[in-house]
C-alpha atoms as a PDB file:
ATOM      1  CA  UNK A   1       0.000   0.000   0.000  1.00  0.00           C
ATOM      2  CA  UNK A   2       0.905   3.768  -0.544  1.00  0.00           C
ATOM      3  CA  UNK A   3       2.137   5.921   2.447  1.00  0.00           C
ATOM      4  CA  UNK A   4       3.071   9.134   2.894  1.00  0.00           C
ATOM      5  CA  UNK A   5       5.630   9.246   6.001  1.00  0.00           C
ATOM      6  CA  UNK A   6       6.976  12.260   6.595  1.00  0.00           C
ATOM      7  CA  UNK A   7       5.451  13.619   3.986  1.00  0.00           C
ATOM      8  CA  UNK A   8       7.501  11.159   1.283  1.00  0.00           C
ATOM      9  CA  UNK A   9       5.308   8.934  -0.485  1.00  0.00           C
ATOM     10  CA  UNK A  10       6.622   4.992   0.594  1.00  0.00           C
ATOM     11  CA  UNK A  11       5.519   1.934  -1.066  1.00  0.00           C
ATOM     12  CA  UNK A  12       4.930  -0.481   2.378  1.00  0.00           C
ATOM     13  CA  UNK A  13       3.457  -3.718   2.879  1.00  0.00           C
ATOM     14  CA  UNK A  14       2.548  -3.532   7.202  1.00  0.00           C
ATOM     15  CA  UNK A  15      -0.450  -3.215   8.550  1.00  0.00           C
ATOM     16  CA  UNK A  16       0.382  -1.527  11.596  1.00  0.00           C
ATOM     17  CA  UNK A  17       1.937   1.472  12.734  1.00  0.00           C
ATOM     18  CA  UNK A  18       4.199  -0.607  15.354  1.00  0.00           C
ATOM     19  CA  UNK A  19       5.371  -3.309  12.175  1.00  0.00           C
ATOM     20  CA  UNK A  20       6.099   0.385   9.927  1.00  0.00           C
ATOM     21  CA  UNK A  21       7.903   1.465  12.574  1.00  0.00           C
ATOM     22  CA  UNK A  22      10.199  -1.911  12.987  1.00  0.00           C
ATOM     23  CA  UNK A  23      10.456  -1.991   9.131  1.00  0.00           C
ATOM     24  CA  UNK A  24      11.691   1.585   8.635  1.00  0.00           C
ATOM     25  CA  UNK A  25      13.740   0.800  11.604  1.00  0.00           C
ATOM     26  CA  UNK A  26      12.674   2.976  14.425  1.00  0.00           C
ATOM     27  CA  UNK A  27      13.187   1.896  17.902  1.00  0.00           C
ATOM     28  CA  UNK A  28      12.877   3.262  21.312  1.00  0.00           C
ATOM     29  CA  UNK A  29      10.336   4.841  23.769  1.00  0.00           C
ATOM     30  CA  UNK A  30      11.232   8.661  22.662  1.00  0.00           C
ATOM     31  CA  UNK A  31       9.304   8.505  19.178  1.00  0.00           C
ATOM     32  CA  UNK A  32       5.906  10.330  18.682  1.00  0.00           C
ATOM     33  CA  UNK A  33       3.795   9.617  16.060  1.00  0.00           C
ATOM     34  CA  UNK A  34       0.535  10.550  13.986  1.00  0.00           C
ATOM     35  CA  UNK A  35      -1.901   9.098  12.287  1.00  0.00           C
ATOM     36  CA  UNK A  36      -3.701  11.069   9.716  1.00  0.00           C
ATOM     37  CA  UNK A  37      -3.180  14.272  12.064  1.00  0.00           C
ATOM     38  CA  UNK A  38      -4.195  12.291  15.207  1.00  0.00           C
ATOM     39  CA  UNK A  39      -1.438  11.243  17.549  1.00  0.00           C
ATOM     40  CA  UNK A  40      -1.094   7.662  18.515  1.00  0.00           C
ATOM     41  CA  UNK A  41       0.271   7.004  22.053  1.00  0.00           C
ATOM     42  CA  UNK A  42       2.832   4.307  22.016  1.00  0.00           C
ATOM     43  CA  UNK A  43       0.585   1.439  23.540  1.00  0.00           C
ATOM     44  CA  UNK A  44      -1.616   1.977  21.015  1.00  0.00           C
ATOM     45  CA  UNK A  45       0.451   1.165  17.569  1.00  0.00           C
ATOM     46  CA  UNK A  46       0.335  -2.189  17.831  1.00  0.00           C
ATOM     47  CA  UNK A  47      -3.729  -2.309  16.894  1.00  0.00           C
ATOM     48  CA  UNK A  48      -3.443   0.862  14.911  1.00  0.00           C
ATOM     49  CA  UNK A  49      -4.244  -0.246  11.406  1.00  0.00           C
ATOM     50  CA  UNK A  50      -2.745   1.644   7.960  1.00  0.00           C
ATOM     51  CA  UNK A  51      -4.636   2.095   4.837  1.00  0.00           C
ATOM     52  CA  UNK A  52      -3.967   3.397   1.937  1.00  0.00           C
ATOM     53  CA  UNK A  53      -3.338   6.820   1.321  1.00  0.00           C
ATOM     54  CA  UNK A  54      -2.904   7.191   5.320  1.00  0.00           C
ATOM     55  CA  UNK A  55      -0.551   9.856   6.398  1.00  0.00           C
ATOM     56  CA  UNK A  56       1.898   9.158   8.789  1.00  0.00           C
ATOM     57  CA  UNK A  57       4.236  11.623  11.197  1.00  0.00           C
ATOM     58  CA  UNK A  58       7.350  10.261  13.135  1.00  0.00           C
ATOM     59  CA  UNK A  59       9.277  12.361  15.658  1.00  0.00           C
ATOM     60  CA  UNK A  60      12.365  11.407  17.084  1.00  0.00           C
ATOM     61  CA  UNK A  61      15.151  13.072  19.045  1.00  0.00           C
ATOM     62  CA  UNK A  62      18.270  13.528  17.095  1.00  0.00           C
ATOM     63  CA  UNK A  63      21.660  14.376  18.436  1.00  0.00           C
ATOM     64  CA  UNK A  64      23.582  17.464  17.768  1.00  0.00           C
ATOM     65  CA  UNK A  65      22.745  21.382  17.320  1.00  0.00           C
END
């Protein structure tokens, strides 16, 4: 299905946010994320189901200035 993550169009084949996550390998308890313009908690990605054409946001910390 077609994604737009980060607001770059991705050809992906999960069908949750948590397995999108592990496949575009992001790890650890610091990310945020949205769905579509509503945030997801973290407990919550592992029953939040992607469709086509959904719109996903991931934040994570970065190192540096």
């Amino acid at each position: 299905m077609k994604l737009t993550i980060n607001g770059e169009q991705h050809e992906v084949t999960a069908a949750t946010l948590a397995a999108l996550l592990a496949d575009l390998d992001y790890e650890g308890g610091w990310l945020a994320t949205a769905l579509n313009g509503e945030v997801v908690p973290a407990r919550e990605r592992d029953g939040c189901a992607l469709a086509d054409g959904d719109r996903i946001e991931i934040l994570a910390p970065m190192k540096g200035g």
